[in-house]
PDB file of N, CA and C in Angstrom:
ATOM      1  N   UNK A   1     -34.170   3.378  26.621  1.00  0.00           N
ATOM      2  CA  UNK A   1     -33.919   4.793  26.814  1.00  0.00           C
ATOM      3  C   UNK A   1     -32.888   4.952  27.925  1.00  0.00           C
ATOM      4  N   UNK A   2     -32.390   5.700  27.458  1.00  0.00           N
ATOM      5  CA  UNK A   2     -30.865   6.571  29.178  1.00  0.00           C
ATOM      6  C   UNK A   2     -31.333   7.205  29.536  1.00  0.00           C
ATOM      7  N   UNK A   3     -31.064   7.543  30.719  1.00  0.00           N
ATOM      8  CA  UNK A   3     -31.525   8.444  31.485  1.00  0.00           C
ATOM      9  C   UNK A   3     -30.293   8.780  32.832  1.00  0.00           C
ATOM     10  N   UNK A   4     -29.832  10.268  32.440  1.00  0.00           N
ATOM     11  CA  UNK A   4     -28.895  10.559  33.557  1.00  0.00           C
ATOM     12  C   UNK A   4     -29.589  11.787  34.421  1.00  0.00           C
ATOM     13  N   UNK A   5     -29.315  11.536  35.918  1.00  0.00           N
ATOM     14  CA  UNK A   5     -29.753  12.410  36.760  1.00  0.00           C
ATOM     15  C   UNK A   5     -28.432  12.904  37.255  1.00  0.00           C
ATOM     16  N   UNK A   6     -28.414  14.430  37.338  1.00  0.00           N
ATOM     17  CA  UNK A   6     -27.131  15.586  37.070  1.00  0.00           C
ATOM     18  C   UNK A   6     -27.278  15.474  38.586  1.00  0.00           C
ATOM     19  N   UNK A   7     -28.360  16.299  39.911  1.00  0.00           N
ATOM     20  CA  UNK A   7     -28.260  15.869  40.947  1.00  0.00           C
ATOM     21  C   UNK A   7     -29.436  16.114  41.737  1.00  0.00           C
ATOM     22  N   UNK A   8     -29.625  17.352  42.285  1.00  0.00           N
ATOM     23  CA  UNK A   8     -30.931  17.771  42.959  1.00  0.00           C
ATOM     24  C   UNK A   8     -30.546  19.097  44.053  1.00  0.00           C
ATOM     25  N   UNK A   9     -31.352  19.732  44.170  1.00  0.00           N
ATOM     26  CA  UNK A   9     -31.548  21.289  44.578  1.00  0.00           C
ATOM     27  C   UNK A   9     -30.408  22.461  43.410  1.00  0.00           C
ATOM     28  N   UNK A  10     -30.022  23.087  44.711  1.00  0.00           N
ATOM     29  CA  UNK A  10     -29.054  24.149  44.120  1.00  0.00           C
ATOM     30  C   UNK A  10     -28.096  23.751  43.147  1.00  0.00           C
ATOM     31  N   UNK A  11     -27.309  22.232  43.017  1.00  0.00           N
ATOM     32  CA  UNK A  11     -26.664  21.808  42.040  1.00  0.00           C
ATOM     33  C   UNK A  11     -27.340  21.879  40.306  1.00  0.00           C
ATOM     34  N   UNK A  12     -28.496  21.365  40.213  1.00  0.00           N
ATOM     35  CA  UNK A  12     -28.987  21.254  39.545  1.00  0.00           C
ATOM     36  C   UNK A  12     -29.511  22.648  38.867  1.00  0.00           C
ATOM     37  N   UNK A  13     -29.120  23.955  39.015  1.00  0.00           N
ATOM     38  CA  UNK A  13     -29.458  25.183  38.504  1.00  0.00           C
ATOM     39  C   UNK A  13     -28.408  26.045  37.949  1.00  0.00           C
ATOM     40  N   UNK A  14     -28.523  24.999  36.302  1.00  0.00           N
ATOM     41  CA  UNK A  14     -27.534  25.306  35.243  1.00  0.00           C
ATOM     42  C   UNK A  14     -28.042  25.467  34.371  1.00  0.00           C
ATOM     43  N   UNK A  15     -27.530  26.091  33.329  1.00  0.00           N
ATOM     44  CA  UNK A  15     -27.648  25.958  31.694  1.00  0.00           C
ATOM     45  C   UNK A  15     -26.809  25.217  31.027  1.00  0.00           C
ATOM     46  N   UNK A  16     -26.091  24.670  31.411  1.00  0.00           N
ATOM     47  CA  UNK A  16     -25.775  23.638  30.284  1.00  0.00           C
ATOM     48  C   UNK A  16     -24.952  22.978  31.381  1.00  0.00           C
ATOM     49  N   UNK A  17     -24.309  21.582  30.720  1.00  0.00           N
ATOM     50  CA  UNK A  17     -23.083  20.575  31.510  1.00  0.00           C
ATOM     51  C   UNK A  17     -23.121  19.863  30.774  1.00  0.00           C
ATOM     52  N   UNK A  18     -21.786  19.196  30.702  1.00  0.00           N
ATOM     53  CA  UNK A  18     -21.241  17.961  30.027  1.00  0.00           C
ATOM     54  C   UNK A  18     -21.388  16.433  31.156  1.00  0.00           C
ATOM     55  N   UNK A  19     -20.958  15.049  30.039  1.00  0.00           N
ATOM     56  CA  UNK A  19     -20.994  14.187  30.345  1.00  0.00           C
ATOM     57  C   UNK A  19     -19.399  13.673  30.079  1.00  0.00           C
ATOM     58  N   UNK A  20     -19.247  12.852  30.787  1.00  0.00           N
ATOM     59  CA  UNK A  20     -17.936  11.960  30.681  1.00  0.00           C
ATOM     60  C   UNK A  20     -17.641  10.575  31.441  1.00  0.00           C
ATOM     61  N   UNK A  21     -16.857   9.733  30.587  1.00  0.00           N
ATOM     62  CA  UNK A  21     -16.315   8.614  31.705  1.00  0.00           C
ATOM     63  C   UNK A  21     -18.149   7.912  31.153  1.00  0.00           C
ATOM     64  N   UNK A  22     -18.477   8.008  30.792  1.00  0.00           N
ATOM     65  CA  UNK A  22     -19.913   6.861  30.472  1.00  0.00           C
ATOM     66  C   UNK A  22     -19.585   5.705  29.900  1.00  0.00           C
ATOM     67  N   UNK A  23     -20.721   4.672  30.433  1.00  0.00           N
ATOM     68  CA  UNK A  23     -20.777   3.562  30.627  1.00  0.00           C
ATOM     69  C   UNK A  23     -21.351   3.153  29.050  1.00  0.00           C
ATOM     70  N   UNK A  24     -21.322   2.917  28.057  1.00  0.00           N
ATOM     71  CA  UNK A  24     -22.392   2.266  26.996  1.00  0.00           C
ATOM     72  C   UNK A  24     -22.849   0.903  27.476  1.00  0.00           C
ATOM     73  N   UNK A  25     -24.222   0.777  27.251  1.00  0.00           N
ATOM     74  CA  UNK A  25     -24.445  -0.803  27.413  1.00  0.00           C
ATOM     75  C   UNK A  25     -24.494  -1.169  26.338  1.00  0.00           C
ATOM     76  N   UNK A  26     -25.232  -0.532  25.079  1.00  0.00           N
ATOM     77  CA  UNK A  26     -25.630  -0.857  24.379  1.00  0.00           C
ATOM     78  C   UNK A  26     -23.784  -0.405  23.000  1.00  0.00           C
ATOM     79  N   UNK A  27     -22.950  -0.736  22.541  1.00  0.00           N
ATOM     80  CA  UNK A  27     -21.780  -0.489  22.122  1.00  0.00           C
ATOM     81  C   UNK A  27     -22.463   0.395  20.558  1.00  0.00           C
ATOM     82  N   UNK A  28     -23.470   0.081  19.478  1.00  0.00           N
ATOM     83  CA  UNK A  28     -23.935   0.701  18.807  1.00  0.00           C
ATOM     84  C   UNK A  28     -24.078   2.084  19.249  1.00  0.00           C
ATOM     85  N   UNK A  29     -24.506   2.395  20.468  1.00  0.00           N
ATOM     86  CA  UNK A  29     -25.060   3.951  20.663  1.00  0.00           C
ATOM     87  C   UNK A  29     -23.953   4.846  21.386  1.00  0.00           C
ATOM     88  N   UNK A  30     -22.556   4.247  21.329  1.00  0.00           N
ATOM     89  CA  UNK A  30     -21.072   4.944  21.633  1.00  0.00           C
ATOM     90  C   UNK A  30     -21.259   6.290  20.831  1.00  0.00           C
ATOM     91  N   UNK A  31     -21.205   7.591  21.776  1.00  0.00           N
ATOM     92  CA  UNK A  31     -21.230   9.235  20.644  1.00  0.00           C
ATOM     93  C   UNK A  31     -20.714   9.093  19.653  1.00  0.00           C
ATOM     94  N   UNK A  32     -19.546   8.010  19.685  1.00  0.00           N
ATOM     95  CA  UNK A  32     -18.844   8.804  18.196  1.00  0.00           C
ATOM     96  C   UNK A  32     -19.577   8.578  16.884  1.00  0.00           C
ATOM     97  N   UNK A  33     -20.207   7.277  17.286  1.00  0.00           N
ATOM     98  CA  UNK A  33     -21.039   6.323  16.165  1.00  0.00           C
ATOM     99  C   UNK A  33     -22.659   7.997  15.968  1.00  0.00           C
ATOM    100  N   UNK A  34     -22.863   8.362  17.153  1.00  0.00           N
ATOM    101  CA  UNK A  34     -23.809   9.261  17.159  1.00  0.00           C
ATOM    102  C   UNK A  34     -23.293  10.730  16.802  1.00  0.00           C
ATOM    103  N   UNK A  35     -22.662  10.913  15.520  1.00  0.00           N
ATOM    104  CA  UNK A  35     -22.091  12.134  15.329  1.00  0.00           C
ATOM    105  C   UNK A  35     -22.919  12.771  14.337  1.00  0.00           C
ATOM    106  N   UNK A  36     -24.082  12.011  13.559  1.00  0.00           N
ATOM    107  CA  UNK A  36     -25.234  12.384  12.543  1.00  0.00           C
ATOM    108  C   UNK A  36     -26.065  12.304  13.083  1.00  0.00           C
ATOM    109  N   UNK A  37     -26.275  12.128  14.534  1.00  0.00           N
ATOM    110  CA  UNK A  37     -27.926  12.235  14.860  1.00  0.00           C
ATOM    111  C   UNK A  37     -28.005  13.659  16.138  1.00  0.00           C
ATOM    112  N   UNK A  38     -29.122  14.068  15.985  1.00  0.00           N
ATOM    113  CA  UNK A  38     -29.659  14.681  16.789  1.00  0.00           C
ATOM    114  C   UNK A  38     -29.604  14.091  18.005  1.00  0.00           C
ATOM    115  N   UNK A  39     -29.461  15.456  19.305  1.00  0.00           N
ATOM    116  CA  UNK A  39     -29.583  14.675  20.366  1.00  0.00           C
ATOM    117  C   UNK A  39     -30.449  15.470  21.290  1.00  0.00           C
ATOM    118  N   UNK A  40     -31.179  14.786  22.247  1.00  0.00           N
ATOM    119  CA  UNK A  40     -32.558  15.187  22.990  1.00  0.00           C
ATOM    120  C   UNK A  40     -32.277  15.693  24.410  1.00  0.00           C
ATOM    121  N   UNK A  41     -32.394  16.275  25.492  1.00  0.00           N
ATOM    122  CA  UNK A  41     -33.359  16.586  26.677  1.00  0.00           C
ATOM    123  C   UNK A  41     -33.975  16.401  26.808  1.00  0.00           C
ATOM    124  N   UNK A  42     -34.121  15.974  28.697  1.00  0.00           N
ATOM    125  CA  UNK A  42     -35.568  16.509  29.148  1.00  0.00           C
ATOM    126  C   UNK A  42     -35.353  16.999  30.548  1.00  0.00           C
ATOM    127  N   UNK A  43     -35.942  18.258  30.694  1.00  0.00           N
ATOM    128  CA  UNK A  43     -34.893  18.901  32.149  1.00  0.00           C
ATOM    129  C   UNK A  43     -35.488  18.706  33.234  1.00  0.00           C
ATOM    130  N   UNK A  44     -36.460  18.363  32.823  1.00  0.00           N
ATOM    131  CA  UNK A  44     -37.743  17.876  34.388  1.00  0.00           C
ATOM    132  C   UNK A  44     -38.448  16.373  33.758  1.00  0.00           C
ATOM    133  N   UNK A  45     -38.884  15.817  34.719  1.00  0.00           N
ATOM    134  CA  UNK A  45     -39.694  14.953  34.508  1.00  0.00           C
ATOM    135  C   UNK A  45     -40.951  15.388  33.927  1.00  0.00           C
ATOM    136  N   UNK A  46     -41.645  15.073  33.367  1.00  0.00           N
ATOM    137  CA  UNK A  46     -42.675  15.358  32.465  1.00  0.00           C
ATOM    138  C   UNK A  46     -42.387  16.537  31.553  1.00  0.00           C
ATOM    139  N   UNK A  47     -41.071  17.022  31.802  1.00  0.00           N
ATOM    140  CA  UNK A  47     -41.327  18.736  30.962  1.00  0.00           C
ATOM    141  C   UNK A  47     -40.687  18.232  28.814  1.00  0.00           C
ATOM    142  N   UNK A  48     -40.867  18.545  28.834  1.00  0.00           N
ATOM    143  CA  UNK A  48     -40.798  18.780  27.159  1.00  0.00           C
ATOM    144  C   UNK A  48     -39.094  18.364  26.379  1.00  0.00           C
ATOM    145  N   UNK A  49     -38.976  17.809  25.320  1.00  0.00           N
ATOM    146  CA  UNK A  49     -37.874  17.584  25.329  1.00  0.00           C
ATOM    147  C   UNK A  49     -36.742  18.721  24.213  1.00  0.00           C
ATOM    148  N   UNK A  50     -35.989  19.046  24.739  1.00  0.00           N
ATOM    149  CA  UNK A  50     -35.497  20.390  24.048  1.00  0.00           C
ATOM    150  C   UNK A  50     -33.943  19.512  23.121  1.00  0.00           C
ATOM    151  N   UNK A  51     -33.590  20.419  22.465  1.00  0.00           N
ATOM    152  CA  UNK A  51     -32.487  19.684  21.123  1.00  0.00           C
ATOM    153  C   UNK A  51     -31.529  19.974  21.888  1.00  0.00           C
ATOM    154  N   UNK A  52     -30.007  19.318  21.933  1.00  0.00           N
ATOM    155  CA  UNK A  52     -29.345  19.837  22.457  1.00  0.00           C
ATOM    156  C   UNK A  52     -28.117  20.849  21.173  1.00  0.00           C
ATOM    157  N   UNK A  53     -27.507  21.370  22.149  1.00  0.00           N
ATOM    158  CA  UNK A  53     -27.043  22.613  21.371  1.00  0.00           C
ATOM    159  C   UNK A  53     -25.203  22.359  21.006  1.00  0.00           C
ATOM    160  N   UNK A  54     -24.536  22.532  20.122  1.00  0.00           N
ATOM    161  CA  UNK A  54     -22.715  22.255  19.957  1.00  0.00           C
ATOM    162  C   UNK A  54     -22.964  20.908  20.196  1.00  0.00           C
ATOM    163  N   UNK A  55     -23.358  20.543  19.144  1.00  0.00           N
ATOM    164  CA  UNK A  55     -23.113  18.720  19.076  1.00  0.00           C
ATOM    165  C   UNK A  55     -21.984  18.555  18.546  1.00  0.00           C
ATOM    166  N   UNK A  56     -21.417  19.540  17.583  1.00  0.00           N
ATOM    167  CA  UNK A  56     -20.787  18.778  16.583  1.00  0.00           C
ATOM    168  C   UNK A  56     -19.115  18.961  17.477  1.00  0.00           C
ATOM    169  N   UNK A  57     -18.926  19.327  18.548  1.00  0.00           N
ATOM    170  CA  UNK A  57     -17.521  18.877  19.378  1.00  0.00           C
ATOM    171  C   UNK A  57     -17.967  17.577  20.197  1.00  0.00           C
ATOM    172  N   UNK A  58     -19.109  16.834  19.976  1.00  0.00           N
ATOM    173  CA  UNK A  58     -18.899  15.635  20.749  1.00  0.00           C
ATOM    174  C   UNK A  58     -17.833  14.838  20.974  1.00  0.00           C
ATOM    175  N   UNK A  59     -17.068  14.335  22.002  1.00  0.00           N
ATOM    176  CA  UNK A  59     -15.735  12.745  21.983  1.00  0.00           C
ATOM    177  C   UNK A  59     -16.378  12.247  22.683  1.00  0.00           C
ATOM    178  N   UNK A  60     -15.934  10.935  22.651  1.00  0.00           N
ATOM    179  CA  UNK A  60     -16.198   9.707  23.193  1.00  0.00           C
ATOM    180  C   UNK A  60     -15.997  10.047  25.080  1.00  0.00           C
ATOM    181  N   UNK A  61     -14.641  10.558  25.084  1.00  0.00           N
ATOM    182  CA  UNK A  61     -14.033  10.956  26.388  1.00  0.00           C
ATOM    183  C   UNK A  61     -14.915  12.095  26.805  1.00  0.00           C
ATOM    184  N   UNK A  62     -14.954  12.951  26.585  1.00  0.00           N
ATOM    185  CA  UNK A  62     -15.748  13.933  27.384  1.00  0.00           C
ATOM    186  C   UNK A  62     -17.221  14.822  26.100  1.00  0.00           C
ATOM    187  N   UNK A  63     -17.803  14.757  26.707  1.00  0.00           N
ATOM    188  CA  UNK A  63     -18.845  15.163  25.819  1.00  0.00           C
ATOM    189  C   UNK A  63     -19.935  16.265  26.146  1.00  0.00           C
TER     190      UNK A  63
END
């Protein structure tokens, strides 16, 4: 499983943000290859995992 932490306090009080510049370890799970799958949240630790929303502009470069 990945797991990215955005940051902590006042930063962290958004509705949405992008990712970019990521690392794959795994080269199979590169976005572009992930353009038919669903993709997950979870905005707190223990809290629930929500769908994410405008998948379908994913790039590799900024996402």
């Amino acid at each position: 499983m990945n797991q990215l932490i955005v940051g902590f306090g006042k930063e962290t009080e958004v509705r949405e943000f992008g990712i970019k510049d990521t690392n794959w370890i795994n080269p199979e799970l590169q976005i572009d290859k992930l353009s038919n799958c669903e993709l997950w949240v979870r905005v707190r630790h223990g809290g629930t995992l929500i769908k994410c929303k405008d998948q379908n502009n994913l790039k590799s470069e900024t996402v």
